[in-house]
Every structure is written in C-alpha cells, then in structure tokens.
PDB file of N, CA and C in Angstrom:
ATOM      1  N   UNK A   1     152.514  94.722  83.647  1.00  0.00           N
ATOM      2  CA  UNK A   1     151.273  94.552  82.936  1.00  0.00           C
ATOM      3  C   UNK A   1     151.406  95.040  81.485  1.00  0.00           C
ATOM      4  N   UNK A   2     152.396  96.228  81.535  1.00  0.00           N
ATOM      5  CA  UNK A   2     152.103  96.758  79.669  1.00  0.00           C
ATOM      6  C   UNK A   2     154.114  96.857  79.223  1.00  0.00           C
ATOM      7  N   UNK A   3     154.270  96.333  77.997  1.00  0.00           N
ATOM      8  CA  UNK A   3     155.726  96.786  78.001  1.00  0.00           C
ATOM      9  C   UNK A   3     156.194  98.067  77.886  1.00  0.00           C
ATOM     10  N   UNK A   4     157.413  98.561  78.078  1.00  0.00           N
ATOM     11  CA  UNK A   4     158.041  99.831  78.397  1.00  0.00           C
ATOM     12  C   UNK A   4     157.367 100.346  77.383  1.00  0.00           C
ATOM     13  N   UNK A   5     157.385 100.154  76.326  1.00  0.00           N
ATOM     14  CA  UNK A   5     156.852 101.254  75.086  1.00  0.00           C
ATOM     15  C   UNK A   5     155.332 101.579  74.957  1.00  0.00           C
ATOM     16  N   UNK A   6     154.702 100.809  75.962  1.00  0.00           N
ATOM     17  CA  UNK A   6     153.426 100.749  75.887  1.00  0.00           C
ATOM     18  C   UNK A   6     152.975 102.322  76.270  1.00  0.00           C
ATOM     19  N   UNK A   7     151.880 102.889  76.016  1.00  0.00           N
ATOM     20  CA  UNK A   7     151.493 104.394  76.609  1.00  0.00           C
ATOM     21  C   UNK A   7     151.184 103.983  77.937  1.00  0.00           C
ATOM     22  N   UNK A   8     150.316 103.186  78.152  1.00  0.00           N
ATOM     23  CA  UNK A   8     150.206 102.829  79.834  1.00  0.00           C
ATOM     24  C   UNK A   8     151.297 102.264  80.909  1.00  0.00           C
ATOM     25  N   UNK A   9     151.963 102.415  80.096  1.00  0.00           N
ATOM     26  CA  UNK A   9     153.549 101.712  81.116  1.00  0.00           C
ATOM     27  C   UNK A   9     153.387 102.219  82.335  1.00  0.00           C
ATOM     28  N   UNK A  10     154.063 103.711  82.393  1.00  0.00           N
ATOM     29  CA  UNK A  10     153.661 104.796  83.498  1.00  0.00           C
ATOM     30  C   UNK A  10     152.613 104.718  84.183  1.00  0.00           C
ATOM     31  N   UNK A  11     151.397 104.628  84.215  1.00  0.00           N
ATOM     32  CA  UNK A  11     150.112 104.496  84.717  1.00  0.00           C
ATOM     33  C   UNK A  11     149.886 103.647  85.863  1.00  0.00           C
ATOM     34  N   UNK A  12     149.748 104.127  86.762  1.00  0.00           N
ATOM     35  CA  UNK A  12     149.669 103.790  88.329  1.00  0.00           C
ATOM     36  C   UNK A  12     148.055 102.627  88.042  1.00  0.00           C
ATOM     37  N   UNK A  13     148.681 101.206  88.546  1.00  0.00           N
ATOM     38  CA  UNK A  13     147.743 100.059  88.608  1.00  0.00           C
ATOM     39  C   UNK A  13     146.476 100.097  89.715  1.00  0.00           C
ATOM     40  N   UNK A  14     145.502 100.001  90.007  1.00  0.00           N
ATOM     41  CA  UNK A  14     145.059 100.029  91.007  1.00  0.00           C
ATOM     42  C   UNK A  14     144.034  98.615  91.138  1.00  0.00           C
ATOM     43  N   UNK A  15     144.020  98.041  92.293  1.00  0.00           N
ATOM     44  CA  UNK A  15     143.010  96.883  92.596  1.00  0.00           C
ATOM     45  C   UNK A  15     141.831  96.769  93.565  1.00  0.00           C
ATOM     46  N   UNK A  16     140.812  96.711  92.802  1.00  0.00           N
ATOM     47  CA  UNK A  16     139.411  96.984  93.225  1.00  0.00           C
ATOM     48  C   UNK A  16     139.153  95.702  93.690  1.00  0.00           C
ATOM     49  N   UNK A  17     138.132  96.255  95.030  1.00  0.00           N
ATOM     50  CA  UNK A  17     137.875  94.868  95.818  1.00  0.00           C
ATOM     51  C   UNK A  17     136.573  94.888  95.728  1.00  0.00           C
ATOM     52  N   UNK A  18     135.343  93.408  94.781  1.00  0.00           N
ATOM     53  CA  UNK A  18     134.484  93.869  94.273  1.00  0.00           C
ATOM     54  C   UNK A  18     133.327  93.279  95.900  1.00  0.00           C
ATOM     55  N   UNK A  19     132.220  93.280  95.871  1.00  0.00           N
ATOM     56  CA  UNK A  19     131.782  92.778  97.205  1.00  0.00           C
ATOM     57  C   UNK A  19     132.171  91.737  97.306  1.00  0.00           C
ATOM     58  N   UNK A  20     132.052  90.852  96.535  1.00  0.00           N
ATOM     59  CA  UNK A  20     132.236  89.527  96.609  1.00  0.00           C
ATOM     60  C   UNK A  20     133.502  88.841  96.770  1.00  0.00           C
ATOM     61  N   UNK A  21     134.109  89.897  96.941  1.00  0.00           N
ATOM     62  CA  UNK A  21     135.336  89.871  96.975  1.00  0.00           C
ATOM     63  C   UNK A  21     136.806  89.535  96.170  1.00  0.00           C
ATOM     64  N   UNK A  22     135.986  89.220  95.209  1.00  0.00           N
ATOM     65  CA  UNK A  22     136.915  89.148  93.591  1.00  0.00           C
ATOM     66  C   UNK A  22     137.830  90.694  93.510  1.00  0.00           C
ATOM     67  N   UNK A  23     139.149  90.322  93.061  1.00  0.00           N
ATOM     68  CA  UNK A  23     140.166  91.168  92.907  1.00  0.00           C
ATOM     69  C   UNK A  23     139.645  91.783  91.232  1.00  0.00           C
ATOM     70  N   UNK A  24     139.752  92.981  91.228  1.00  0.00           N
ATOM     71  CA  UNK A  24     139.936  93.639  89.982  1.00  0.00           C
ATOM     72  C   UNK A  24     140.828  94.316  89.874  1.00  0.00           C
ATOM     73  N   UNK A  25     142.000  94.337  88.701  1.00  0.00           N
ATOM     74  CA  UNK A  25     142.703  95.396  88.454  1.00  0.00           C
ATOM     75  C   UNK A  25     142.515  96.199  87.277  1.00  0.00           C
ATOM     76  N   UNK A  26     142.897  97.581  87.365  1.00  0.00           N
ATOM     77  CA  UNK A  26     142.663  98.368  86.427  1.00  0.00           C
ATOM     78  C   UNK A  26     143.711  99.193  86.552  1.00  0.00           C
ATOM     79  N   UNK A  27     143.946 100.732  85.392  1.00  0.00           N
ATOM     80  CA  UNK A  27     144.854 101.212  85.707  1.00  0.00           C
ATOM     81  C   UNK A  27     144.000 102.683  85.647  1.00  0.00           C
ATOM     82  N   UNK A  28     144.969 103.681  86.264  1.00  0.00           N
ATOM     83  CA  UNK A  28     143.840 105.035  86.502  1.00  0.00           C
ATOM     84  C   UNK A  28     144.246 105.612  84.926  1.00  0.00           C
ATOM     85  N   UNK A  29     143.375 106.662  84.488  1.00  0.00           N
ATOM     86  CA  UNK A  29     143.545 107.078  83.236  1.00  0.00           C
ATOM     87  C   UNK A  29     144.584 108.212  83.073  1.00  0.00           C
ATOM     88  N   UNK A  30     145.089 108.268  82.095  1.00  0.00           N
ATOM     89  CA  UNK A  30     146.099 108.408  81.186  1.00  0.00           C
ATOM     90  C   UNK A  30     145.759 109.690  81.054  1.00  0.00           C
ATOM     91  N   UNK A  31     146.584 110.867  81.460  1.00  0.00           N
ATOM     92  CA  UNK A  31     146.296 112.174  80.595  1.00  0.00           C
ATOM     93  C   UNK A  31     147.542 112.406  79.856  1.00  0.00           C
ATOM     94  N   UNK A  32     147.386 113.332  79.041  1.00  0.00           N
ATOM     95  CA  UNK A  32     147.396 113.655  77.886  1.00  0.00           C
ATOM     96  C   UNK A  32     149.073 114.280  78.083  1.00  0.00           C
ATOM     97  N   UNK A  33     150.124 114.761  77.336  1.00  0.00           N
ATOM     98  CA  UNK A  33     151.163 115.495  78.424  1.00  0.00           C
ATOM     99  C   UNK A  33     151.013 116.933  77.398  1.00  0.00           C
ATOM    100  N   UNK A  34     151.371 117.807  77.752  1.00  0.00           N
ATOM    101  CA  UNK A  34     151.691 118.910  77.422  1.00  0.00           C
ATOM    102  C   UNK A  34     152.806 118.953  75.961  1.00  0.00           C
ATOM    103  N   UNK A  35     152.060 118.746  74.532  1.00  0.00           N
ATOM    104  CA  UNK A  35     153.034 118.829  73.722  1.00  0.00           C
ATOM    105  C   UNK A  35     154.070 119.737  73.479  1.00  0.00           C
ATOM    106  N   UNK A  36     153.931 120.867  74.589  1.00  0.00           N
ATOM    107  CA  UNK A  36     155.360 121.619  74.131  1.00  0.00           C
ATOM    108  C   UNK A  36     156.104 120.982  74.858  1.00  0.00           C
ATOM    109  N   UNK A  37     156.098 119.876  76.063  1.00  0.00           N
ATOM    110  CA  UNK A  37     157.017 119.107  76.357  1.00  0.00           C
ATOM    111  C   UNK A  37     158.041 118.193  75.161  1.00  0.00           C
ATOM    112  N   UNK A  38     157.274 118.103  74.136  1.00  0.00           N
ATOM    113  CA  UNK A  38     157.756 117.383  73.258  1.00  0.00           C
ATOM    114  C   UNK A  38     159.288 117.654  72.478  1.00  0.00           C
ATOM    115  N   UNK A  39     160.502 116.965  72.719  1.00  0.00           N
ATOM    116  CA  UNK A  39     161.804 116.865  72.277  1.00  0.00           C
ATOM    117  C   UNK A  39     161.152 117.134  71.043  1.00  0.00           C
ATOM    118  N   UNK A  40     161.534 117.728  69.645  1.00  0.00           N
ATOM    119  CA  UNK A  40     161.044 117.454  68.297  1.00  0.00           C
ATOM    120  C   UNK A  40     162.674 117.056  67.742  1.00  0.00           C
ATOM    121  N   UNK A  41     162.607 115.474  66.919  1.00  0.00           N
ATOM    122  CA  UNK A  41     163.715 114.982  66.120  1.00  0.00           C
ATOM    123  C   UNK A  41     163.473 115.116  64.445  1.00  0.00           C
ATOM    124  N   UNK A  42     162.313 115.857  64.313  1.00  0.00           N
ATOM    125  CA  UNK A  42     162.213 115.637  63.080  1.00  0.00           C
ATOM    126  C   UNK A  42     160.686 116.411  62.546  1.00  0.00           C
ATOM    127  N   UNK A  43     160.439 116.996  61.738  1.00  0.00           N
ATOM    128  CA  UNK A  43     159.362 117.201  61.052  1.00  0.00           C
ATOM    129  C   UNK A  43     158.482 116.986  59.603  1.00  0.00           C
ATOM    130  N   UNK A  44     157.715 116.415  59.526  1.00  0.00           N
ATOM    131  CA  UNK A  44     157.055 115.592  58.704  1.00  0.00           C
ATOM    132  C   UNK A  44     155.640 115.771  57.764  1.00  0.00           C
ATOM    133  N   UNK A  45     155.807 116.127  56.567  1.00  0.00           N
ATOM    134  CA  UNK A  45     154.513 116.615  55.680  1.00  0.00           C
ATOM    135  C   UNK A  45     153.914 115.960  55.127  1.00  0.00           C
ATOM    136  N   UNK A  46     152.915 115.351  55.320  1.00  0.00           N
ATOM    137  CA  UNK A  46     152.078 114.889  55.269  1.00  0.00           C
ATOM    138  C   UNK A  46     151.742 114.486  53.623  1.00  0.00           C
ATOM    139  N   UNK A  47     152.050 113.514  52.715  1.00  0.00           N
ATOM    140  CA  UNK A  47     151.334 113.093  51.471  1.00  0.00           C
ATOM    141  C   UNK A  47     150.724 112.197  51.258  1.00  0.00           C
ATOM    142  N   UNK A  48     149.961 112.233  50.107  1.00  0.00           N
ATOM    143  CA  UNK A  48     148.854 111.197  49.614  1.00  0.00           C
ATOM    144  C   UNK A  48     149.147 110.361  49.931  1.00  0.00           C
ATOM    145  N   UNK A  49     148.170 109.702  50.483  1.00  0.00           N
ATOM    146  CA  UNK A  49     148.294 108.607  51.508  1.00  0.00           C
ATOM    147  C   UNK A  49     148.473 107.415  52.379  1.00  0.00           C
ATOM    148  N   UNK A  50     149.362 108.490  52.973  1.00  0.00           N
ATOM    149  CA  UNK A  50     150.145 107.927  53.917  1.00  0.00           C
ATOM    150  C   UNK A  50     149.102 107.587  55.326  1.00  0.00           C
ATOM    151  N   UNK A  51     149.764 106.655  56.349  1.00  0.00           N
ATOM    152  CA  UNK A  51     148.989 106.112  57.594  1.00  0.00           C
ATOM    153  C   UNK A  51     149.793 106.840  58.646  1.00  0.00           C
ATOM    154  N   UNK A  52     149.930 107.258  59.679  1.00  0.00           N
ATOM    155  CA  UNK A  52     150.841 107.483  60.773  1.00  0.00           C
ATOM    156  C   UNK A  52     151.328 106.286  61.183  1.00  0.00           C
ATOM    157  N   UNK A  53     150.898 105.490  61.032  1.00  0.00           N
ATOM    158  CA  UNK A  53     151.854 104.077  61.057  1.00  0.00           C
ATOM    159  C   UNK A  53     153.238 103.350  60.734  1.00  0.00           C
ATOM    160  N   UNK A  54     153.051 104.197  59.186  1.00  0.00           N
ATOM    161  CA  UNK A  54     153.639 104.076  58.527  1.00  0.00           C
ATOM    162  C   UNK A  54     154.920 105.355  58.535  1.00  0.00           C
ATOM    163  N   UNK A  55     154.362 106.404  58.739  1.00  0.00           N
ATOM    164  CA  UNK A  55     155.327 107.368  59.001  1.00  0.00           C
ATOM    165  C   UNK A  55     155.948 106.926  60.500  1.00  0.00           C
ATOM    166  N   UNK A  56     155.326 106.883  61.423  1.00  0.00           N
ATOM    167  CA  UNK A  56     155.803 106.630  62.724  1.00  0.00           C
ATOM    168  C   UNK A  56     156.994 105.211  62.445  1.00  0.00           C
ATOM    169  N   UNK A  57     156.745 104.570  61.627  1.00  0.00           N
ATOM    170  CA  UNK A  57     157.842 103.266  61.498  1.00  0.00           C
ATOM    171  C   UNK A  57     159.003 103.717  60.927  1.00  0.00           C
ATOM    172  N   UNK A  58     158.982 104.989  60.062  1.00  0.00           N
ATOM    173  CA  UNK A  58     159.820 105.757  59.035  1.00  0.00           C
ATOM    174  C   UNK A  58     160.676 106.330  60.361  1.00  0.00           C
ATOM    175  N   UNK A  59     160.186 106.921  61.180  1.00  0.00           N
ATOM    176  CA  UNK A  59     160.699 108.055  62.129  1.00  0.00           C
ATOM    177  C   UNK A  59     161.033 106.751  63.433  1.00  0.00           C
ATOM    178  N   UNK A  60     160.515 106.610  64.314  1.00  0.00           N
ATOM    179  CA  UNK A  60     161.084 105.930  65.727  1.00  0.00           C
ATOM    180  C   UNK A  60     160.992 104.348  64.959  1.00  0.00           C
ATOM    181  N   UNK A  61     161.391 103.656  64.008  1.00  0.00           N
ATOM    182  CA  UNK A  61     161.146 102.705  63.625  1.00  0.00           C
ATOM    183  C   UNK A  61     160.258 100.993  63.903  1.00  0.00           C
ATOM    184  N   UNK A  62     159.100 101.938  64.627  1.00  0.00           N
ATOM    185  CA  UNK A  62     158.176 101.042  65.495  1.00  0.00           C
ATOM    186  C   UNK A  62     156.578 101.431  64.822  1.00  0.00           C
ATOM    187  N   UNK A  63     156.267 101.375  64.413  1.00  0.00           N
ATOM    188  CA  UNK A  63     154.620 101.448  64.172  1.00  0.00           C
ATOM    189  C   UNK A  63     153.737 101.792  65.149  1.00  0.00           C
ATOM    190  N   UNK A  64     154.184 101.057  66.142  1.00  0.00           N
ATOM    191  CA  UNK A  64     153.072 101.082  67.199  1.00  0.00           C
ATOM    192  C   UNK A  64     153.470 102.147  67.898  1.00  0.00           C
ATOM    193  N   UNK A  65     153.932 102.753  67.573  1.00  0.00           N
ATOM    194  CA  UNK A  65     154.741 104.261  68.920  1.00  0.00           C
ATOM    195  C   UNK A  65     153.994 105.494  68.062  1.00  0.00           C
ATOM    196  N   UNK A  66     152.244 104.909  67.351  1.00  0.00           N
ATOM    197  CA  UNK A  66     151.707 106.396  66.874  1.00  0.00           C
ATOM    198  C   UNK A  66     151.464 107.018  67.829  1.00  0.00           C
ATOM    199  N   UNK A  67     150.864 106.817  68.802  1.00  0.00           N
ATOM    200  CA  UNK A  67     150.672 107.833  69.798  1.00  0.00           C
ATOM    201  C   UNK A  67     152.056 108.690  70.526  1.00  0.00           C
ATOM    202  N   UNK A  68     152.550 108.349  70.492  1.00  0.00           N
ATOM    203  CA  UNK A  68     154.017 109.430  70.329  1.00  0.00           C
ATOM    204  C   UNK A  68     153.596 110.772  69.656  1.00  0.00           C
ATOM    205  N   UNK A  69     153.541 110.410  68.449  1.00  0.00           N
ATOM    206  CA  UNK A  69     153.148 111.375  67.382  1.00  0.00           C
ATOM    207  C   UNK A  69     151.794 112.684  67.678  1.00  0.00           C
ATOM    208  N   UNK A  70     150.828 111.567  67.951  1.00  0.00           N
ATOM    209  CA  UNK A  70     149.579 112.189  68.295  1.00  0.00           C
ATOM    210  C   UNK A  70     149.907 112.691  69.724  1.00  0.00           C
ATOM    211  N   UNK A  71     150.671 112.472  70.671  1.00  0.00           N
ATOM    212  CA  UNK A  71     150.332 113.490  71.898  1.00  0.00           C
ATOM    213  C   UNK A  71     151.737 114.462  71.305  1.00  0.00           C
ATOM    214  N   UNK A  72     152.519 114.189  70.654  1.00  0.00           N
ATOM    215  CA  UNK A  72     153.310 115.486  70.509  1.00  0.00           C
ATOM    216  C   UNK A  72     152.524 116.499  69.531  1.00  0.00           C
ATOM    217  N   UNK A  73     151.473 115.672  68.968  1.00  0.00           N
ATOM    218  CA  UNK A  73     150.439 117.055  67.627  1.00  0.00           C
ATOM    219  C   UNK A  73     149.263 117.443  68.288  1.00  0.00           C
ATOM    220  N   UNK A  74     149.212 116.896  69.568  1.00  0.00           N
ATOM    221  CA  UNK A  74     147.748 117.013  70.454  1.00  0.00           C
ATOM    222  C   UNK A  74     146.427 116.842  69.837  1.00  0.00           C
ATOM    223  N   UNK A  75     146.290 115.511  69.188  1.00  0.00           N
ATOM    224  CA  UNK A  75     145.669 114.871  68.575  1.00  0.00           C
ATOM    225  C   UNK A  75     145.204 113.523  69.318  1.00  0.00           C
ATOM    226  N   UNK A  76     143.868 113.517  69.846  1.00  0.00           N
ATOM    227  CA  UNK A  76     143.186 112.171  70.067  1.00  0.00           C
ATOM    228  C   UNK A  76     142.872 111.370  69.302  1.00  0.00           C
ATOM    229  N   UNK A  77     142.687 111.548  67.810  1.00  0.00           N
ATOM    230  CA  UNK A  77     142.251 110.600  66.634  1.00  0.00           C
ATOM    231  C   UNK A  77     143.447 110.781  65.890  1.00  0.00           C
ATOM    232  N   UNK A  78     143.851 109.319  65.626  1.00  0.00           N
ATOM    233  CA  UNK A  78     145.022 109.525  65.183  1.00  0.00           C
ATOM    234  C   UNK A  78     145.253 109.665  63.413  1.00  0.00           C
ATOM    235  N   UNK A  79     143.803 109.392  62.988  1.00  0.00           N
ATOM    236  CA  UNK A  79     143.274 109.900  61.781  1.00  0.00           C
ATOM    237  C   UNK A  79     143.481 110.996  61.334  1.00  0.00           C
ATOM    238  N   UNK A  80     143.274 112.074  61.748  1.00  0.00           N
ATOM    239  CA  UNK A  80     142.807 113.546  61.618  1.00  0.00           C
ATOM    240  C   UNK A  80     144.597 113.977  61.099  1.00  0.00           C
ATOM    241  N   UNK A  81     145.475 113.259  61.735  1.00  0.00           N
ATOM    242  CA  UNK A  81     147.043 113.443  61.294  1.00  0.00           C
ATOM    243  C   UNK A  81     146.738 113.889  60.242  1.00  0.00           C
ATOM    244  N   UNK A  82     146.956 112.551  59.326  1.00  0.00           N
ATOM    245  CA  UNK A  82     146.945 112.326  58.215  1.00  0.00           C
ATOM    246  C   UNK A  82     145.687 112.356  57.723  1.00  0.00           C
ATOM    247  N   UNK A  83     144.887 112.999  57.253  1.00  0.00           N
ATOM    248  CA  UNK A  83     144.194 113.482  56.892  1.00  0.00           C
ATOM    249  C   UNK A  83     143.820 114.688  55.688  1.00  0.00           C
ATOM    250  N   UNK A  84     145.082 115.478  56.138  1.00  0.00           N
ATOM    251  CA  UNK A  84     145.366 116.861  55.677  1.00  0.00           C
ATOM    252  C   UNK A  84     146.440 117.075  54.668  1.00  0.00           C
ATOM    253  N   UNK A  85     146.547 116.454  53.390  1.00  0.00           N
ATOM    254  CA  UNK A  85     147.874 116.736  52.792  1.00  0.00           C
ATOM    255  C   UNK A  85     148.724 118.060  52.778  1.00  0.00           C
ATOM    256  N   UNK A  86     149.734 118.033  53.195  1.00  0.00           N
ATOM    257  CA  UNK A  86     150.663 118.955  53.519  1.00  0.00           C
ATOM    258  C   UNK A  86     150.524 119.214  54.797  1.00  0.00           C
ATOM    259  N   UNK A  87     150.152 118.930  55.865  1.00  0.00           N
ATOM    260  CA  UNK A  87     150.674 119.177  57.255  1.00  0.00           C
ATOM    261  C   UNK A  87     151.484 118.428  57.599  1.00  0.00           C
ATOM    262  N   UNK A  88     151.782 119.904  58.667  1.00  0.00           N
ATOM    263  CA  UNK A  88     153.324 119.256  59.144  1.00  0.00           C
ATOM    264  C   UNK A  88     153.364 118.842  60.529  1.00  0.00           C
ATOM    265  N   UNK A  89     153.801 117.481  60.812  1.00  0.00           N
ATOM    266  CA  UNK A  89     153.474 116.973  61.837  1.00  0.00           C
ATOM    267  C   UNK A  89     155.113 116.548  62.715  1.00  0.00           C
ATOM    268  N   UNK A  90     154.990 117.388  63.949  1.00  0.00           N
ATOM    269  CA  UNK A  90     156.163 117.064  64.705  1.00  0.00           C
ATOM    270  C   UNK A  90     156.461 115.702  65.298  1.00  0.00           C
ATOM    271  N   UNK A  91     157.817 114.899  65.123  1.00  0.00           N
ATOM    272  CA  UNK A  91     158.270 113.568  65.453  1.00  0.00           C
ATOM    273  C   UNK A  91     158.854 113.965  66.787  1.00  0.00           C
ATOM    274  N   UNK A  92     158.242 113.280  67.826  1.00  0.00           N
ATOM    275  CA  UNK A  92     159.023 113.762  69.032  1.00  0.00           C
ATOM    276  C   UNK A  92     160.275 112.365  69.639  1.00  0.00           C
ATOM    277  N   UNK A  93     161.219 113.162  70.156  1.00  0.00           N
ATOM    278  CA  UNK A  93     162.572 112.073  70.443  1.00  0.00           C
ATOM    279  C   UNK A  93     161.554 111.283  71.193  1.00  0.00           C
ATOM    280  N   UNK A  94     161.158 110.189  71.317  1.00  0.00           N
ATOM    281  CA  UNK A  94     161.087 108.922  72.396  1.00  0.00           C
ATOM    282  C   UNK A  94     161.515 108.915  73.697  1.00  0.00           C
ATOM    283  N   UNK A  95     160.562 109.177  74.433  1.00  0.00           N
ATOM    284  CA  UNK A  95     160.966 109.370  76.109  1.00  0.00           C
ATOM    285  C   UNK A  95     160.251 108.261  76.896  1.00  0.00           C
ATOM    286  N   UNK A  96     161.255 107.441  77.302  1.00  0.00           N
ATOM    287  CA  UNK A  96     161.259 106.227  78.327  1.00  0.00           C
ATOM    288  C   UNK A  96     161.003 106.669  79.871  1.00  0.00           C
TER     289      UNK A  96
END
C-alpha cells in the first residue's frame, strides 16, 4: 500500500467490515519513535530561509524523507524546524 520510504510502510493494515458489508481498509496509527533512537549522520543549523525539504534533500538526498528529520528532533510540525535561525537540527542515518 505505501513504498518502503513511506512513514507508514511499517504500519500494520487493518480491514473493517462495514454493515453492509463493504470492505474498508485502513492502517492503525503511527507513533512517534523515541528520538534518542535516532543514528545521528550529521548536524544542521538552521539559516535564513531555508525549508526542511530542502535541507532533508541536502542530507538523505530525498525531500520527502522530512519526517525523518522531525521524528529524530521530536517535532510534529515540520515548520517549527526551521523556524528558528541557528538551530541545530539532528540528520538521522535512514532506517529501513
């Protein structure tokens, strides 16, 4: 349903049987992991402005792998990153 790099990759599918008997699938929700789990490959300060997008493409060379970033800074808005000129924001190695 999601590709390997996707955050929901991992995420156990589940299929709801509605009365009518129509199949629904969904997936159960996603917590958060423990950023001191986080490998760190790199650390990153934050200047005028920049997107985590854009840094995240700099660092794991994918854009879309911000949330990488944000669960290794334990950050739900991935705004608030970058936000702050001069913080320093940990790049975590990429775990498949």
């Amino acid at each position: 349903m999601f590709e390997y790099t996707s955050r929901y990759y991992a995420i156990e599918q589940v299929i709801s049987v509605a009365p009518d008997g129509r199949e629904m699938i969904f997936i159960r929700r996603r917590f958060l992991p423990d950023p001191a789990s986080a490998v760190p490959i790199a650390e990153h300060t934050v200047t005028q402005g920049e997107r985590l997008d854009q840094i995240t493409a700099r660092y794991l060379t994918d854009p879309e792998q911000f949330w990488r970033v944000c669960d290794a800074n334990n950050a739900m808005n991935p705004e608030e990153l970058t936000s702050e000129i001069g913080r320093k924001l940990l790049i975590p190695l990429p775990q498949f």
